[in-house]
PDB file of N, CA and C in Angstrom:
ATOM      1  N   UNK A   1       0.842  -1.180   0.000  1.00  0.00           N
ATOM      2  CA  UNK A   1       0.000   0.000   0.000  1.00  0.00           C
ATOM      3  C   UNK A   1       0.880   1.234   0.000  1.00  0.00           C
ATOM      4  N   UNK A   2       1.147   1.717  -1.495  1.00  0.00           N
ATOM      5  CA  UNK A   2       1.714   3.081  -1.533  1.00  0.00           C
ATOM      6  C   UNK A   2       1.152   4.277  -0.200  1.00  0.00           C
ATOM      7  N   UNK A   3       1.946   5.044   0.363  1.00  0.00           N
ATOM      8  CA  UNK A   3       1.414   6.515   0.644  1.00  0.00           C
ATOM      9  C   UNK A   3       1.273   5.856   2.285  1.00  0.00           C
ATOM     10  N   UNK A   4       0.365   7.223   2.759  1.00  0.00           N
ATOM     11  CA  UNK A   4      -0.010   6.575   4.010  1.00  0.00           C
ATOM     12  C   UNK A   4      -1.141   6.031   4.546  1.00  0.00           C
ATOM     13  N   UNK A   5      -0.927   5.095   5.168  1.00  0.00           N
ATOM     14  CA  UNK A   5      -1.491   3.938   5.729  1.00  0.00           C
ATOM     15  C   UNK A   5      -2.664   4.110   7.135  1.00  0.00           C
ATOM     16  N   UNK A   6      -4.311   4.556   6.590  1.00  0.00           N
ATOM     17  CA  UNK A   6      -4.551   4.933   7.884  1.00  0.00           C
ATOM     18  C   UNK A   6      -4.735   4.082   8.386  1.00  0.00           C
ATOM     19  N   UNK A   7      -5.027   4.509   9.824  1.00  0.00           N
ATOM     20  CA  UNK A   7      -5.538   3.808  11.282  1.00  0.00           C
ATOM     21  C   UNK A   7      -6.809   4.278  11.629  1.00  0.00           C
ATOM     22  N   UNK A   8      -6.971   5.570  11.563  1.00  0.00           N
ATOM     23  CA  UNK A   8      -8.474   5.378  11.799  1.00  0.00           C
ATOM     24  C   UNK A   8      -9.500   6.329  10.799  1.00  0.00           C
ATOM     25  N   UNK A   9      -9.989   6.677  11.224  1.00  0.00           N
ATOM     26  CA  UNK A   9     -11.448   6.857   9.822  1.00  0.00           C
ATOM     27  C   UNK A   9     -12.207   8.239  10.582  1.00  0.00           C
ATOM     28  N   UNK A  10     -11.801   9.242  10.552  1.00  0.00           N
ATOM     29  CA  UNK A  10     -12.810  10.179  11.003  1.00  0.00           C
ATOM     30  C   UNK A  10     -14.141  10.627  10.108  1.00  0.00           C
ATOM     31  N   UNK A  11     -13.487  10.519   8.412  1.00  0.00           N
ATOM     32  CA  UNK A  11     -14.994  11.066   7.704  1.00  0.00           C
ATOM     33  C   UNK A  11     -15.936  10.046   8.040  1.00  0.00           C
ATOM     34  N   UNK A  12     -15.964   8.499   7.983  1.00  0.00           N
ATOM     35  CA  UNK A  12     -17.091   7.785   8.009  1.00  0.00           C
ATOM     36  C   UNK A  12     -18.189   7.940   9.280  1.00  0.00           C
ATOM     37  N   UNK A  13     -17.869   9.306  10.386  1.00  0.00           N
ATOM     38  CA  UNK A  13     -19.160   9.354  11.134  1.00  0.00           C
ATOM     39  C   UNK A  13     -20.303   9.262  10.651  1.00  0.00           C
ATOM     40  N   UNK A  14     -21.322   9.306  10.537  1.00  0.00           N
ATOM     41  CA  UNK A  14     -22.980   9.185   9.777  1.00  0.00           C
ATOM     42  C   UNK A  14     -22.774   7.602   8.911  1.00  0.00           C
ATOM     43  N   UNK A  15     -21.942   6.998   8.284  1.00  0.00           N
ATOM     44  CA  UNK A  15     -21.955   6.356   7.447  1.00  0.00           C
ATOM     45  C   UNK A  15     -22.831   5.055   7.995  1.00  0.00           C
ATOM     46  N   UNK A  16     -23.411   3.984   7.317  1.00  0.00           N
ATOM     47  CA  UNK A  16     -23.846   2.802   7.649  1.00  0.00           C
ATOM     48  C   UNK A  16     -22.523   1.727   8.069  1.00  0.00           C
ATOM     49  N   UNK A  17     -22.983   1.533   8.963  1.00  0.00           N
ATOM     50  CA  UNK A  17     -21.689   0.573   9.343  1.00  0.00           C
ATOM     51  C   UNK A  17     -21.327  -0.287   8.354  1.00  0.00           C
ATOM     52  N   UNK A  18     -22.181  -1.083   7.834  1.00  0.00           N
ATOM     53  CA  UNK A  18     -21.593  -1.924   6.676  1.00  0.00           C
ATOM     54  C   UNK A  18     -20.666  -1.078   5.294  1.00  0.00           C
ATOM     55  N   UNK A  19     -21.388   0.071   5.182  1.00  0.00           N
ATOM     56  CA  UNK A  19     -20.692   0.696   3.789  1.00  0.00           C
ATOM     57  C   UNK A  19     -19.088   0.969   4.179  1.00  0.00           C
ATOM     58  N   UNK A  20     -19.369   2.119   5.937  1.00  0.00           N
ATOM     59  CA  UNK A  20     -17.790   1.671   6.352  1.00  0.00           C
ATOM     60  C   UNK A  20     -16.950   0.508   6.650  1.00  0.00           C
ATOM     61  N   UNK A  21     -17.736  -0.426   6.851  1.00  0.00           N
ATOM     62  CA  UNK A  21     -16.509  -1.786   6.832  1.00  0.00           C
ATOM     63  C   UNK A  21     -16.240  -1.669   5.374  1.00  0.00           C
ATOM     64  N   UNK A  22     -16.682  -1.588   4.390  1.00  0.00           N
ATOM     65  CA  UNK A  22     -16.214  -1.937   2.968  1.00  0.00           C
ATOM     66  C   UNK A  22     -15.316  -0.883   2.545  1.00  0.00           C
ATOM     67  N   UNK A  23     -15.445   0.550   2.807  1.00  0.00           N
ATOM     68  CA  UNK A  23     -14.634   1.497   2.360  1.00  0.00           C
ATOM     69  C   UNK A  23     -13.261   0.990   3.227  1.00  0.00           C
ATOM     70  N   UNK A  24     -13.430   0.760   4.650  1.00  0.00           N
ATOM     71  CA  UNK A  24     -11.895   0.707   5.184  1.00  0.00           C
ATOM     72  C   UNK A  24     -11.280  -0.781   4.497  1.00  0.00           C
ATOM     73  N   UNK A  25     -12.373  -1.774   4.348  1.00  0.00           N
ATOM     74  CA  UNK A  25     -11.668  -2.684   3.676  1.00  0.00           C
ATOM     75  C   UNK A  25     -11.150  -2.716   2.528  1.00  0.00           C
ATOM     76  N   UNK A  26     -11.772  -1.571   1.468  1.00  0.00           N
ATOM     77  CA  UNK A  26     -10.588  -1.273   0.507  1.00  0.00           C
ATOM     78  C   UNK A  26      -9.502  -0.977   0.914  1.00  0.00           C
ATOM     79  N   UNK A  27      -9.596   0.120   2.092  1.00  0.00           N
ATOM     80  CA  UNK A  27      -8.139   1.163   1.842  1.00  0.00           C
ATOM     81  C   UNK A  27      -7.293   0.106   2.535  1.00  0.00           C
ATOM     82  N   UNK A  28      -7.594  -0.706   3.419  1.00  0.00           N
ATOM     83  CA  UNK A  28      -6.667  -1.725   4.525  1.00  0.00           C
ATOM     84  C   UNK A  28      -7.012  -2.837   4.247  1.00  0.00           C
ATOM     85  N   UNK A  29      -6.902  -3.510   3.040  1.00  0.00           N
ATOM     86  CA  UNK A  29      -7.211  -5.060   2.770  1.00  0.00           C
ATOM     87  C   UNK A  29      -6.674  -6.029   4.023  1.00  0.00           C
ATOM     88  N   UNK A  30      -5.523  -5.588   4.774  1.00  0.00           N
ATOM     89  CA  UNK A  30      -4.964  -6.387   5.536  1.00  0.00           C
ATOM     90  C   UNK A  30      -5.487  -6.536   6.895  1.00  0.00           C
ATOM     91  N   UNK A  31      -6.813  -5.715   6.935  1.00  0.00           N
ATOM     92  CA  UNK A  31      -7.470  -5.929   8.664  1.00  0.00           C
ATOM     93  C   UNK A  31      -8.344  -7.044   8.691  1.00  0.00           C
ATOM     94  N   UNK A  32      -8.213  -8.135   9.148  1.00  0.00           N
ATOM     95  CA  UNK A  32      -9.416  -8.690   8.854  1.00  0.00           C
ATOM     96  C   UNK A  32     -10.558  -8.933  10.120  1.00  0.00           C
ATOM     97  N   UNK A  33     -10.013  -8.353  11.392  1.00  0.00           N
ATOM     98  CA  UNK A  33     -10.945  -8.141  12.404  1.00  0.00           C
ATOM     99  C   UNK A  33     -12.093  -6.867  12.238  1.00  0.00           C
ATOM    100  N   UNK A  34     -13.468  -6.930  12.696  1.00  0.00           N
ATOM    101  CA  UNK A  34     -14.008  -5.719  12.623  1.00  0.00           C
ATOM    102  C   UNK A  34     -14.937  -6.354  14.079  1.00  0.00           C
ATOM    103  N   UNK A  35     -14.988  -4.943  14.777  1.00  0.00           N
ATOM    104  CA  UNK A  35     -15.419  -5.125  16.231  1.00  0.00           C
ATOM    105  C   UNK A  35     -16.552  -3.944  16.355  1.00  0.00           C
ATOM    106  N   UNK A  36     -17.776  -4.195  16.377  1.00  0.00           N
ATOM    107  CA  UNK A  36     -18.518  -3.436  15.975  1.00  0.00           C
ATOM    108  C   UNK A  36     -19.555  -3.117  17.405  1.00  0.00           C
ATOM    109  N   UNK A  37     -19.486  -1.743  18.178  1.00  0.00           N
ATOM    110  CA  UNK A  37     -19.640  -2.106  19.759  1.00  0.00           C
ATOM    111  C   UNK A  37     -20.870  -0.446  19.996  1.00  0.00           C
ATOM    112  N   UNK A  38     -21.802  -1.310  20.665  1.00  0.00           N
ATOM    113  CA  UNK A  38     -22.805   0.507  20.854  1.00  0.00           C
ATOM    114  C   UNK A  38     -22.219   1.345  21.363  1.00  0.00           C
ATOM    115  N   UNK A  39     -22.930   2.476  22.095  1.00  0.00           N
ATOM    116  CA  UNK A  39     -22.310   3.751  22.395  1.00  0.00           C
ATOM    117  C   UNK A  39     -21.252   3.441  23.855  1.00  0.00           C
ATOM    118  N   UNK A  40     -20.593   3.746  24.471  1.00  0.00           N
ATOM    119  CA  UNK A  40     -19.802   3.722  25.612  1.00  0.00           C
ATOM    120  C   UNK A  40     -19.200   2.198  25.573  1.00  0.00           C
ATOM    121  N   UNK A  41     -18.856   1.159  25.111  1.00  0.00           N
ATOM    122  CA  UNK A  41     -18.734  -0.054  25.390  1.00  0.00           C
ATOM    123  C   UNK A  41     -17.216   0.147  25.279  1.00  0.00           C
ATOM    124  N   UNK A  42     -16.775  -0.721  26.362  1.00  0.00           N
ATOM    125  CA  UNK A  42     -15.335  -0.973  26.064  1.00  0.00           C
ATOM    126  C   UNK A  42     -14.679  -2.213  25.253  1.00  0.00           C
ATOM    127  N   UNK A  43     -14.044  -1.967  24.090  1.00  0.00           N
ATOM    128  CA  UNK A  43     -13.694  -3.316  23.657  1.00  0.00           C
ATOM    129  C   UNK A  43     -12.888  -3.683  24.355  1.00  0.00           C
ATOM    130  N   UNK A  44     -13.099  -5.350  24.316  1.00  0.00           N
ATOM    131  CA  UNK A  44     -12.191  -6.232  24.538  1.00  0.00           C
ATOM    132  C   UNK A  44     -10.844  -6.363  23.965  1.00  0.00           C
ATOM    133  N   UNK A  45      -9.782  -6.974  24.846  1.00  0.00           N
ATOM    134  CA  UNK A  45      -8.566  -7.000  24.221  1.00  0.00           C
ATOM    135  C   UNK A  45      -8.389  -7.716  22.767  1.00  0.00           C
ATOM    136  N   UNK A  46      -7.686  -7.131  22.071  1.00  0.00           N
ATOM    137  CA  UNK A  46      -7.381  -7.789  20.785  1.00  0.00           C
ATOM    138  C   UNK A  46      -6.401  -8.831  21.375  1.00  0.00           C
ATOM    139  N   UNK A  47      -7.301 -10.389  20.240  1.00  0.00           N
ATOM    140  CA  UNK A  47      -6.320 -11.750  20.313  1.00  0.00           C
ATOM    141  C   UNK A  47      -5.223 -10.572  19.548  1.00  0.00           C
ATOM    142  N   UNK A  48      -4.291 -11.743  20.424  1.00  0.00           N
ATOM    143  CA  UNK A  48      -2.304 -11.401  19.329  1.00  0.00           C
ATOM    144  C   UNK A  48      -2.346 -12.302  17.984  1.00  0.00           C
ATOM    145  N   UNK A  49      -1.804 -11.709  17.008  1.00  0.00           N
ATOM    146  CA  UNK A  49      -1.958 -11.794  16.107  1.00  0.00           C
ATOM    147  C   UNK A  49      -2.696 -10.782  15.354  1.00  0.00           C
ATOM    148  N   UNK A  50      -4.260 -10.700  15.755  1.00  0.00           N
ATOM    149  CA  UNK A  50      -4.944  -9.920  14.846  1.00  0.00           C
ATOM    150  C   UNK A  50      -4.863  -8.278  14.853  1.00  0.00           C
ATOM    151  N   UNK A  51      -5.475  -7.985  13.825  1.00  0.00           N
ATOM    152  CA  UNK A  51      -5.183  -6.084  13.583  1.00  0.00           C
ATOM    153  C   UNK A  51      -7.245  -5.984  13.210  1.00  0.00           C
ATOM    154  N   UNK A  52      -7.641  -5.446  13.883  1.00  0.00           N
ATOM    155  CA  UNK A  52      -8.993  -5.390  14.169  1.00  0.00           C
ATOM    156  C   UNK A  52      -9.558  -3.707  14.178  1.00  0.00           C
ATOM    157  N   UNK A  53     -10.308  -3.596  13.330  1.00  0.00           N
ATOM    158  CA  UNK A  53     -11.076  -2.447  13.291  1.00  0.00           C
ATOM    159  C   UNK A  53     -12.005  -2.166  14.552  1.00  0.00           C
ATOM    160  N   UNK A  54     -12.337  -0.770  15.302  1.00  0.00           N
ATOM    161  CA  UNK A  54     -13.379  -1.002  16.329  1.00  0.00           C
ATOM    162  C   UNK A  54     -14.179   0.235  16.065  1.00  0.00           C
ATOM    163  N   UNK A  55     -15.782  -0.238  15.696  1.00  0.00           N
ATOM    164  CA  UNK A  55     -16.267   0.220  15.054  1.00  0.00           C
ATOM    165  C   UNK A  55     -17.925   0.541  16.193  1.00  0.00           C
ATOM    166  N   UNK A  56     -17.967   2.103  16.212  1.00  0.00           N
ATOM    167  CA  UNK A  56     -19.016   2.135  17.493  1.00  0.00           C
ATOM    168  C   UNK A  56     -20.339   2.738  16.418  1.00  0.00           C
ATOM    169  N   UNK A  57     -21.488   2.107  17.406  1.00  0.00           N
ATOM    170  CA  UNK A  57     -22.619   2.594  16.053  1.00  0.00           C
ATOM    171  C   UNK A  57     -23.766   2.934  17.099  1.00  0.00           C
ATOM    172  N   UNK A  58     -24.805   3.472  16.285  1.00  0.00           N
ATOM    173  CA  UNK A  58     -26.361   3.969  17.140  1.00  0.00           C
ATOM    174  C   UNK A  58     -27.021   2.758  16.849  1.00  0.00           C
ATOM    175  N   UNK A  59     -28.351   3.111  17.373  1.00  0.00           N
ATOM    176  CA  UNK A  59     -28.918   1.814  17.239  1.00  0.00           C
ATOM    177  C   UNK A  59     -29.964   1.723  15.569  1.00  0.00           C
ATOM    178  N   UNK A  60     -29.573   2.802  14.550  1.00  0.00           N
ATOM    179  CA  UNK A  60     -29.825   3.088  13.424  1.00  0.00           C
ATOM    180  C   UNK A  60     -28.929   2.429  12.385  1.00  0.00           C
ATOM    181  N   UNK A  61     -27.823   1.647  13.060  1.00  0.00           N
ATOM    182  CA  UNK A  61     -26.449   1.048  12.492  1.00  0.00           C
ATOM    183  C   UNK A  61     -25.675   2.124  11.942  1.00  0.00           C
ATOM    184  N   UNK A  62     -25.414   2.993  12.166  1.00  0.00           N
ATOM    185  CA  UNK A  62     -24.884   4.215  11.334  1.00  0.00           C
ATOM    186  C   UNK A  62     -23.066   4.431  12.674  1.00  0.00           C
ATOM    187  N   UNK A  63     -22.287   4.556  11.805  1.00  0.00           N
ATOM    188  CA  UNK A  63     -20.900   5.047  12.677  1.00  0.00           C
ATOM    189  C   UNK A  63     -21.305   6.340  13.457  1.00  0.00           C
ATOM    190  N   UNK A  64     -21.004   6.142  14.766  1.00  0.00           N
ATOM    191  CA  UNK A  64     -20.692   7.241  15.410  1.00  0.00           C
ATOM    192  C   UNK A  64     -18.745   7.736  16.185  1.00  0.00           C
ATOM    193  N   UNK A  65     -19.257   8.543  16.982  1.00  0.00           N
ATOM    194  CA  UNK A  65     -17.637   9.079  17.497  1.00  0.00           C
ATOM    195  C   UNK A  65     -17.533   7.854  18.916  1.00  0.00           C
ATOM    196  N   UNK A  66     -16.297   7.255  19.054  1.00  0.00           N
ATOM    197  CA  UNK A  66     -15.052   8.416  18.609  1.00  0.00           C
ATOM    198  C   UNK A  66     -14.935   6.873  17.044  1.00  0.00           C
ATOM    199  N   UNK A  67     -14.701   7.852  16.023  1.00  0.00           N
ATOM    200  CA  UNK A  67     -14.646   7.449  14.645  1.00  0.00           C
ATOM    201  C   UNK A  67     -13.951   5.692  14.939  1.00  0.00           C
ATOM    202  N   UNK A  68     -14.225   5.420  14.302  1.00  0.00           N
ATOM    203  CA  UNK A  68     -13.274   3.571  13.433  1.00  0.00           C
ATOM    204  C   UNK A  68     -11.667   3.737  13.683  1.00  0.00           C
ATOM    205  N   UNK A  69     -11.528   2.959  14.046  1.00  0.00           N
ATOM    206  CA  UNK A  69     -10.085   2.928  14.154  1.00  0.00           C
ATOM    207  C   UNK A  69      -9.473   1.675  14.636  1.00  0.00           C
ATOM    208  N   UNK A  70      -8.026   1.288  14.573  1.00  0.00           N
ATOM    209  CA  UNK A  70      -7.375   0.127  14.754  1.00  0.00           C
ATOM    210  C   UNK A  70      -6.884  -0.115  16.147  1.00  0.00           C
ATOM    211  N   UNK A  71      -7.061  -1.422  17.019  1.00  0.00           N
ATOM    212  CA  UNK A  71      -7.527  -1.004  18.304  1.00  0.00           C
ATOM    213  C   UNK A  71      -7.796  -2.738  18.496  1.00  0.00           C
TER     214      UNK A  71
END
């Protein structure tokens, strides 16, 4: 992956969670975790090995803050 390599995703706030898993899965073919958690939840530790997206949503499925990111 020429250029730089993000980590996390601030435009996709409002987005449908599914459309943002697919946009970050273009730009980061190499994540293959996605952790998808309601408002305040704390994720769980990432198994070793994996590189995992954590992805917080309303109950409309839509991304909210704090934005997608690797985690």
């Amino acid at each position: 992956m020429p250029g730089r390599v993000p980590t996390e995703w601030p435009d996709l706030i409002n987005y449908y969670v599914q459309d943002a898993i697919t946009i970050i899965h273009r730009e980061r073919p190499d994540l293959r975790g996605v952790r998808v958690l309601p408002p305040n939840q704390v994720p769980t530790p990432c198994p070793e090995g994996l590189v995992r997206v954590v992805i917080y949503n309303d109950a409309n499925h839509r991304v909210i803050n704090p934005p997608p990111y690797i985690g």
